[in-house]
Protein backbone atom coordinates (compact mmCIF):
# COMPACT_ATOMS: atom_id res chain seq x y z
CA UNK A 1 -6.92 -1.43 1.23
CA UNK A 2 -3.14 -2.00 1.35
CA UNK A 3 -1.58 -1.46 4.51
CA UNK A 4 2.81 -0.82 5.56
CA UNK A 5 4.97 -0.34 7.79
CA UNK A 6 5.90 3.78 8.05
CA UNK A 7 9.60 3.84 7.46
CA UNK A 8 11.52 1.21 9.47
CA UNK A 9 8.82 1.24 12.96
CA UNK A 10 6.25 -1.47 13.41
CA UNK A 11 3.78 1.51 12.64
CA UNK A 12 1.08 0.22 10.43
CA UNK A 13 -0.43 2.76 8.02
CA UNK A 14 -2.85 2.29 4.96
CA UNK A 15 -0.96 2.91 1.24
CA UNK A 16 -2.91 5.95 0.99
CA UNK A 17 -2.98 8.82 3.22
CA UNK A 18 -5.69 11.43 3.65
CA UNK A 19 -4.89 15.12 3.17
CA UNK A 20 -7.12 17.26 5.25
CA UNK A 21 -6.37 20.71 3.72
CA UNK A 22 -9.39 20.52 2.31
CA UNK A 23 -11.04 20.32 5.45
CA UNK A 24 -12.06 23.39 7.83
CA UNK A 25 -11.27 25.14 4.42
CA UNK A 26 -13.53 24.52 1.37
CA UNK A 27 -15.88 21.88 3.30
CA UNK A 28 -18.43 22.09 6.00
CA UNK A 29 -18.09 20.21 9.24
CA UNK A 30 -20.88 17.71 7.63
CA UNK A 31 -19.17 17.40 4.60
CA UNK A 32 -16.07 16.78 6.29
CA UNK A 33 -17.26 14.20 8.96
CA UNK A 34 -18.84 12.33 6.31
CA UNK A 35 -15.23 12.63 4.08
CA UNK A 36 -13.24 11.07 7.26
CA UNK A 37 -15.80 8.40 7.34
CA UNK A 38 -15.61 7.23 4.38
CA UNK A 39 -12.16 7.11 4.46
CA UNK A 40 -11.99 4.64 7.59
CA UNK A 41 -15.04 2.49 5.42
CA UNK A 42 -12.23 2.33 2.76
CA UNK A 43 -9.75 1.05 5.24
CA UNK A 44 -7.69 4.22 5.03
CA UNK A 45 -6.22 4.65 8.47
CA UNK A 46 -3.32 7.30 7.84
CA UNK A 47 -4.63 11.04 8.57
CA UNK A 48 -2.39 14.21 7.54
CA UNK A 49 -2.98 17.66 8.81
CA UNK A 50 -1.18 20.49 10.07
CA UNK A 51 -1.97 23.23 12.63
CA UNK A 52 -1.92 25.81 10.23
CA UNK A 53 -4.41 24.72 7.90
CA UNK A 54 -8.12 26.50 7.55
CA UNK A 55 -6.18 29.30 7.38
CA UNK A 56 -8.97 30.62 4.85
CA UNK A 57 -11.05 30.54 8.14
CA UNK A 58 -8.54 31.31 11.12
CA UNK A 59 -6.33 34.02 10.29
CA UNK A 60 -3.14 31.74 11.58
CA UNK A 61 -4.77 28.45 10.51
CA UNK A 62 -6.11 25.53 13.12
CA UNK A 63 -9.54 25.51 11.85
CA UNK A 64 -8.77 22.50 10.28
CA UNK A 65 -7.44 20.69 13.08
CA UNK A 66 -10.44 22.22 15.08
CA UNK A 67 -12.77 20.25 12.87
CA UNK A 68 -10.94 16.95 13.05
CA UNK A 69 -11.08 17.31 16.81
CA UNK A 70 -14.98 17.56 16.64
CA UNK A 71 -15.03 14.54 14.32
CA UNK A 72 -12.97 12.33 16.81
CA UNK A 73 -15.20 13.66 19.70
CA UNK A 74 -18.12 11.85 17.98
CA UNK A 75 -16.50 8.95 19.23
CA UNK A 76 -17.11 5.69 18.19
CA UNK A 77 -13.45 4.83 17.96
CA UNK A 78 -12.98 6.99 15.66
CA UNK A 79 -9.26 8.33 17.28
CA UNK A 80 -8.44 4.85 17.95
CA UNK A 81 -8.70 3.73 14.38
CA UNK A 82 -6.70 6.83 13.37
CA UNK A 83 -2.61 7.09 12.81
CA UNK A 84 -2.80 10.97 12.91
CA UNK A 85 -0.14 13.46 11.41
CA UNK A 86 0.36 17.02 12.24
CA UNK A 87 3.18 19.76 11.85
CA UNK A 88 5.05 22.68 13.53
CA UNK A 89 6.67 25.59 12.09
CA UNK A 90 4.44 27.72 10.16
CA UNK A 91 3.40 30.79 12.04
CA UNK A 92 0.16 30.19 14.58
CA UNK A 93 0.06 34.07 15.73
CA UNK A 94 1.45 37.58 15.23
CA UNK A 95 4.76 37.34 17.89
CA UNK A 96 8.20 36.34 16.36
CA UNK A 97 8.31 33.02 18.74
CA UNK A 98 4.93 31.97 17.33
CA UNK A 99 6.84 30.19 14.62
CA UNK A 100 9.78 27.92 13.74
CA UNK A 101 11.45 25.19 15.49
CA UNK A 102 12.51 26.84 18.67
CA UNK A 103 12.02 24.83 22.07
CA UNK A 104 9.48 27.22 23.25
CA UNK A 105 6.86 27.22 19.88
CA UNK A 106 7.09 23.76 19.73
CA UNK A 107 6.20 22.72 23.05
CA UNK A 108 3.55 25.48 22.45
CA UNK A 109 2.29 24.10 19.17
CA UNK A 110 2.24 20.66 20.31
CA UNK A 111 -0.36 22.11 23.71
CA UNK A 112 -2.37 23.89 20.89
CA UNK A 113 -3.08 21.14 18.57
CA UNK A 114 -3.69 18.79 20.93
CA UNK A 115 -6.67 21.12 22.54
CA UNK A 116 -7.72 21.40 18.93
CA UNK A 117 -7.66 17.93 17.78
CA UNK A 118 -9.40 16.78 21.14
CA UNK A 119 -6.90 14.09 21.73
CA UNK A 120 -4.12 13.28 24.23
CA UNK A 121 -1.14 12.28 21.83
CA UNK A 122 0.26 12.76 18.28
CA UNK A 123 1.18 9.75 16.00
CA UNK A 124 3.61 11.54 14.11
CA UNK A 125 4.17 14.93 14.40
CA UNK A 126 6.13 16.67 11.22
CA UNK A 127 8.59 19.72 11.29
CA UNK A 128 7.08 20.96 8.31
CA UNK A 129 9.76 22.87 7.37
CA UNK A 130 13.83 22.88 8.02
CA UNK A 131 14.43 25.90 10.39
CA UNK A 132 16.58 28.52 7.89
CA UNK A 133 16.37 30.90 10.43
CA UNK A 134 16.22 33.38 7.13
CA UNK A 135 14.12 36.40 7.88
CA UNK A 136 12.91 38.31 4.94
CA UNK A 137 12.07 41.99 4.94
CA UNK A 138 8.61 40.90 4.08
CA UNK A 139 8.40 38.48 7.34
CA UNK A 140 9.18 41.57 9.17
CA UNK A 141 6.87 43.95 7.34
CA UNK A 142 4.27 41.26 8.09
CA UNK A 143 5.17 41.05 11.86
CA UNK A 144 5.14 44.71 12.43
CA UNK A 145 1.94 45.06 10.44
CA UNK A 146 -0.02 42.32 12.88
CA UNK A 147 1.58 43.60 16.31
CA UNK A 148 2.17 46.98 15.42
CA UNK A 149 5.59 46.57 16.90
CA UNK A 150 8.93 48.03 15.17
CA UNK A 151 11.56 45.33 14.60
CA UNK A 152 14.91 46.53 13.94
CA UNK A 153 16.41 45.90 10.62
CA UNK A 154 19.16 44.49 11.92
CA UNK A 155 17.24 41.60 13.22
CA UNK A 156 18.13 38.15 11.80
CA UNK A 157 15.97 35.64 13.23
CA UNK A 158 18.96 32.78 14.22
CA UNK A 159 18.74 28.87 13.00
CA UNK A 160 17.57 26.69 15.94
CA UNK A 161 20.82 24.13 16.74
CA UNK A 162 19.42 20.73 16.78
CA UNK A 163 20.73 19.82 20.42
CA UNK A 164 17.45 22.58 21.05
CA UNK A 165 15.12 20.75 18.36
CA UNK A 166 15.60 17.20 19.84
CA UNK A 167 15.42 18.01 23.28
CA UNK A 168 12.00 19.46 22.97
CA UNK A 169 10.79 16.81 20.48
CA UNK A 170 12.13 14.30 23.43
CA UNK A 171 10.52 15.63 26.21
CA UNK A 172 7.10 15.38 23.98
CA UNK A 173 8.01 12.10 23.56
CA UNK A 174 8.87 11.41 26.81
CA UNK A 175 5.79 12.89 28.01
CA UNK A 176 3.21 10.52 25.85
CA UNK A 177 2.39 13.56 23.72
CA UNK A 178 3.94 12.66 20.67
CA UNK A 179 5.08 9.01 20.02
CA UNK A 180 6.73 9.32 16.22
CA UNK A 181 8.67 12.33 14.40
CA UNK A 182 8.91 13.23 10.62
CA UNK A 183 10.64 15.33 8.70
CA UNK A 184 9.02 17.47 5.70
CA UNK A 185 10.31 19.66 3.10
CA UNK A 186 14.03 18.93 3.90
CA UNK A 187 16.93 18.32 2.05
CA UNK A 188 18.65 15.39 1.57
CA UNK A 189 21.28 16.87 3.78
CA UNK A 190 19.12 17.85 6.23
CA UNK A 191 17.56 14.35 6.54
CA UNK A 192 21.10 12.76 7.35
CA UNK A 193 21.78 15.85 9.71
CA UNK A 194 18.73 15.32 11.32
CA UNK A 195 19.37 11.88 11.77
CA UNK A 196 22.92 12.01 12.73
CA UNK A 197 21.95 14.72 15.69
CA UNK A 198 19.16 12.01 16.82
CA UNK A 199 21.47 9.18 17.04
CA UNK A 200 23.82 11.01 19.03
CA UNK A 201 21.06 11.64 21.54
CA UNK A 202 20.07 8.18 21.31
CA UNK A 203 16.91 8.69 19.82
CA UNK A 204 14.69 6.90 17.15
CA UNK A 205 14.67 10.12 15.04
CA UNK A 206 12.80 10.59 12.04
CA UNK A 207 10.99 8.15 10.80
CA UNK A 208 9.45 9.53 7.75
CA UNK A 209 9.68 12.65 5.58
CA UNK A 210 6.91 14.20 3.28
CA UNK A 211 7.74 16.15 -0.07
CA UNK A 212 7.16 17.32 -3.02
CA UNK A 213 6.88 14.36 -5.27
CA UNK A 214 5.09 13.19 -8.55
CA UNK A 215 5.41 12.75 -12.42
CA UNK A 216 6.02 16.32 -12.96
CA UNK A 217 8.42 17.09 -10.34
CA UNK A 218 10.49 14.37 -9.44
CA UNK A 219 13.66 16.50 -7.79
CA UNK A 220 13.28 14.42 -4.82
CA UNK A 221 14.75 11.45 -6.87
CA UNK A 222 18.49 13.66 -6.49
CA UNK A 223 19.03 13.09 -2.66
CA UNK A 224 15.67 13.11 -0.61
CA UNK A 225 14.46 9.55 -2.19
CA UNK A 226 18.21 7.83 -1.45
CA UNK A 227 18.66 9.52 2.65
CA UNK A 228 15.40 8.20 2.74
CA UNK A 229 16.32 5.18 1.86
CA UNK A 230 19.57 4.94 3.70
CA UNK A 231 17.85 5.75 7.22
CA UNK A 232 14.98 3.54 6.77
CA UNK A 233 12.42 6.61 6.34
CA UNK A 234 9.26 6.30 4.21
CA UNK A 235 8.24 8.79 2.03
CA UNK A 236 5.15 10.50 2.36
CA UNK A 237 4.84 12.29 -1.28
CA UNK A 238 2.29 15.35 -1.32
CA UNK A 239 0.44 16.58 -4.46
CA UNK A 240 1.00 13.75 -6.14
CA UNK A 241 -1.41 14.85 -9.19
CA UNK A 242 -0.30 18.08 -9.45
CA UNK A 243 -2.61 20.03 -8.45
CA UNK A 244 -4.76 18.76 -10.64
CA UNK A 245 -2.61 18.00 -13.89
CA UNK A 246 -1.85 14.09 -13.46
CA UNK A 247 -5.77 13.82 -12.76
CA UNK A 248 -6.89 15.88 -16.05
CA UNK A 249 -8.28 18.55 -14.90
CA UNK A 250 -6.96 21.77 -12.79
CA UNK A 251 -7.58 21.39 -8.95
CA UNK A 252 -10.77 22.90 -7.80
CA UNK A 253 -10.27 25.98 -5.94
CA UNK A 254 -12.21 29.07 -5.29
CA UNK A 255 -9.62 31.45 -5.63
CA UNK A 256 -9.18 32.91 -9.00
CA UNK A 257 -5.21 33.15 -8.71
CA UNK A 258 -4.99 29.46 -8.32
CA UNK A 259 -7.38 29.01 -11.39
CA UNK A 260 -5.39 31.03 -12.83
CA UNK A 261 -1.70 29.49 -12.04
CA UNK A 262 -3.34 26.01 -13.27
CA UNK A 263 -4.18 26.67 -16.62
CA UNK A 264 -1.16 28.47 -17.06
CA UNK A 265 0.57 25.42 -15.86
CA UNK A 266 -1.93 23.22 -18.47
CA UNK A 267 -0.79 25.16 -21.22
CA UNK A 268 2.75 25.16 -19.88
CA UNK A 269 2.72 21.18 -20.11
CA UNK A 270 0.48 20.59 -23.42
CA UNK A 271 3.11 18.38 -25.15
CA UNK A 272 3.16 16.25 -22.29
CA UNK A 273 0.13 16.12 -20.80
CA UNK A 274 -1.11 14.73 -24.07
CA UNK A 275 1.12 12.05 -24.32
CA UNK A 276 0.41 11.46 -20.77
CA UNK A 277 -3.38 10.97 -21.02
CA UNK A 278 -3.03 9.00 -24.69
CA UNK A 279 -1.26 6.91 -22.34
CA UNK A 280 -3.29 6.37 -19.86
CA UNK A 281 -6.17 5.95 -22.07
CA UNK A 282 -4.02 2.71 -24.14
CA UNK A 283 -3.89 1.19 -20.24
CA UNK A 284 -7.51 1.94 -19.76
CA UNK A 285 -6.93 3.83 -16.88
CA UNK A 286 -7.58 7.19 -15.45
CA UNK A 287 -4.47 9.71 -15.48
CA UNK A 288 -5.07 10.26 -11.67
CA UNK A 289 -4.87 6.65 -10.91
CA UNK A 290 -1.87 6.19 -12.95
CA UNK A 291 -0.09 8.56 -11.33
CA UNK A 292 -0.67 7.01 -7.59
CA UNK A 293 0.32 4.07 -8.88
CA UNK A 294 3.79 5.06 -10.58
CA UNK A 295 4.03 6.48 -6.57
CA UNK A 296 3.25 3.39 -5.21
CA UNK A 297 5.67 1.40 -7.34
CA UNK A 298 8.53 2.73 -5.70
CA UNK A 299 9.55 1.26 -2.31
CA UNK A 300 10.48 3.97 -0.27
CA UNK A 301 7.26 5.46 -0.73
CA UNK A 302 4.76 4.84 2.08
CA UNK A 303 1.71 6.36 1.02
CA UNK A 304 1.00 9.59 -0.95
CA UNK A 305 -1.61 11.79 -0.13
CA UNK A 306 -4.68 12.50 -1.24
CA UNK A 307 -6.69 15.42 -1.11
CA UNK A 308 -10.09 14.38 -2.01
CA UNK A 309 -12.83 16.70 -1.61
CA UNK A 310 -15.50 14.49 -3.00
CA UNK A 311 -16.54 10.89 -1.73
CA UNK A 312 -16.43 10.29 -5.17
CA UNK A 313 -13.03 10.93 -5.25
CA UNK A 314 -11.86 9.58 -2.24
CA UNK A 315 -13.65 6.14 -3.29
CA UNK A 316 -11.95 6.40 -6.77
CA UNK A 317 -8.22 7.15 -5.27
CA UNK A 318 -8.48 3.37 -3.92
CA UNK A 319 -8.05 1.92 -8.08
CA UNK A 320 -4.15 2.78 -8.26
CA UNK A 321 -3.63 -0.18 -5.46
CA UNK A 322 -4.60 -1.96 -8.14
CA UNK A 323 -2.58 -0.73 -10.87
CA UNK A 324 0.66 -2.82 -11.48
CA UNK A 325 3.06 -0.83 -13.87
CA UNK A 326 5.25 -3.11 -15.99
CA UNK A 327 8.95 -2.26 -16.59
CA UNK A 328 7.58 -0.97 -20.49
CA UNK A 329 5.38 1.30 -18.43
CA UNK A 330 7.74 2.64 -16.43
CA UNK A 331 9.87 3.05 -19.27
CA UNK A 332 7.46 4.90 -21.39
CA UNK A 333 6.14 7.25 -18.00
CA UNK A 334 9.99 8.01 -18.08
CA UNK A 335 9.67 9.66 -21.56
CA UNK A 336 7.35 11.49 -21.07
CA UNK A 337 8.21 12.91 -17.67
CA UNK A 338 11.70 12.49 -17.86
CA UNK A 339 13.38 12.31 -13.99
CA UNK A 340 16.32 14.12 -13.23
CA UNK A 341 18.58 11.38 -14.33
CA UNK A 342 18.84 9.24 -11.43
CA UNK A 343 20.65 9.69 -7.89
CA UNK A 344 23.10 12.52 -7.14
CA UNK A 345 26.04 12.42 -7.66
CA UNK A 346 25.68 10.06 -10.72
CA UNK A 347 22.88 12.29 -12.24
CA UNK A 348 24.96 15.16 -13.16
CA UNK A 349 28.37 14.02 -13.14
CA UNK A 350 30.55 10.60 -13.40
């Protein structure tokens, strides 16, 4: 295993970081516990979850922090070994303040998870989203429909200032319950607002923020990629196959709308895809392992993700730190997955 610093702390992580959505979702506890295992055998110390996965199995999600909790509770130093990521935002229960980034969920969240994951601090704990504060008629449909409560029309749920977001984040830091925060899903702008607000307070800020990232979707290459950059934040790239179309295959799933979606998405890419795996099969390489490694080439990224829900998997993820992609590479990955031109401002205009 490879290991970095996240963004510009002393934090060490491994160059590969396990996704857990899998987990308390599609897997049993065994299953699971044997997964995380496996991964610390590998030498893969960096852990993502968030409290509202296992939604499949809790209505509002935290079944899959649940199980991580009774993995670490095996002991064995298993925590210890551990650099452990979780989010806030997404909704936990059927009240409007069991969601978002306002002072009261968060400190909530943050009790929750920790009674879930069985542990007495967060690593790194993610917004997972930027607070909008956009309601949509069908986030008040839903609301109404779980509490049986009338909300008025009117109702605009209102952005949380960041003077509100920090100070809660601080006093989690303050207290020992949360030691680093990230960022995910944000804009470029929001990064640099984010960090600006921080500063101000004095405060390390984000260190990190996860997106949307890979081969076929490279947006984050506009703006997200350089404020990354700029403020010294790794990037922590999820779905970095594509659900399944860097790797060769769709992603498993059990649901028949996501089988669906992927080979629409196949058939969407053929052209591509084909030159893609000819590709990878001139390197001698698998297209999954290809496309950590064109990840790992670039500098700002810490570690992507991966959601392996096989050992076998998991074991093969560890080939792309061994992959070294030559500038012709690169070149030729460009072609066929063509970026959107570089770095805003230069990308679109002069």
């Amino acid at each position: 295993m490879q290991f970095t610093h996240l963004g510009r702390t002393g934090l060490t992580v491994s160059r590969l970081c396990l996704g857990t959505m899998n987990i308390g979702t599609w897997l049993s506890d065994d299953d699971s516990f044997a997964l995380m295992d496996q991964a610390l055998d590998l030498g893969i110390n960096f852990f993502d979850t968030a409290n509202i996965y296992g939604a499949r199995t809790n209505v509002f999600g935290g079944a899959t922090e649940e199980v991580i909790g009774r993995w670490f509770a095996q002991g064995g130093g298993r925590r210890e070994k551990v650099v452990l990521a979780t989010k806030v935002f997404g909704p936990m229960g059927p009240g409007l303040n069991d969601r978002g980034l306002s002072a009261r969920h968060i400190r909530q969240a943050c009790e929750d998870s920790l009674r879930r994951l069985q542990t007495d601090h967060i690593d790194l704990y993610y917004m997972h989203h930027v607070d909008r504060g956009v309601p949509t008629a069908a986030d008040r449909e839903t609301w109404e429909l779980q509490s049986g409560e009338i909300v008025d029309p009117a109702y605009r749920r209102r952005e949380t200032p960041w003077e509100e977001i920090w100070q809660a984040m601080e006093r989690l830091v303050q207290a020992g319950k949360v030691l680093y925060i990230g960022t995910s899903n944000f804009a470029g702008w929001h990064i640099a607002q984010a960090s600006e607000r921080a500063a101000a307070r004095h405060m390390l800020g984000p260190i990190c923020d996860q997106s949307l990232y890979n081969l076929t979707n490279r947006t984050a290459e506009l703006e997200v990629i350089p404020a990354c950059r700029d403020y010294g934040m790794g990037l922590v790239p999820y779905s970095p196959l594509s659900g399944g179309l860097l790797a060769g295959q769709p992603g498993e799933s059990e649901s028949p709308g996501r089988r669906g979606r992927m080979a629409e998405a196949f058939d969407s890419s053929a052209a591509p895809l084909k030159q893609y795996y000819d590709f990878c099969e001139e390197l001698g390489e698998k297209p999954a392992d290809v496309a950590l490694a064109w990840l790992l080439s670039n500098p700002v990224v810490t570690a992507p993700i991966i959601g392996s829900r096989t050992p076998e998997q998991l074991a093969g993820s560890a080939r792309a730190l061994e992959i070294k992609l030559d500038t012709n590479s690169l070149t030729r990955l460009d072609a066929i997955w063509p970026g959107p031109g570089g770095e805003a401002p230069e990308a679109y205009a002069w």
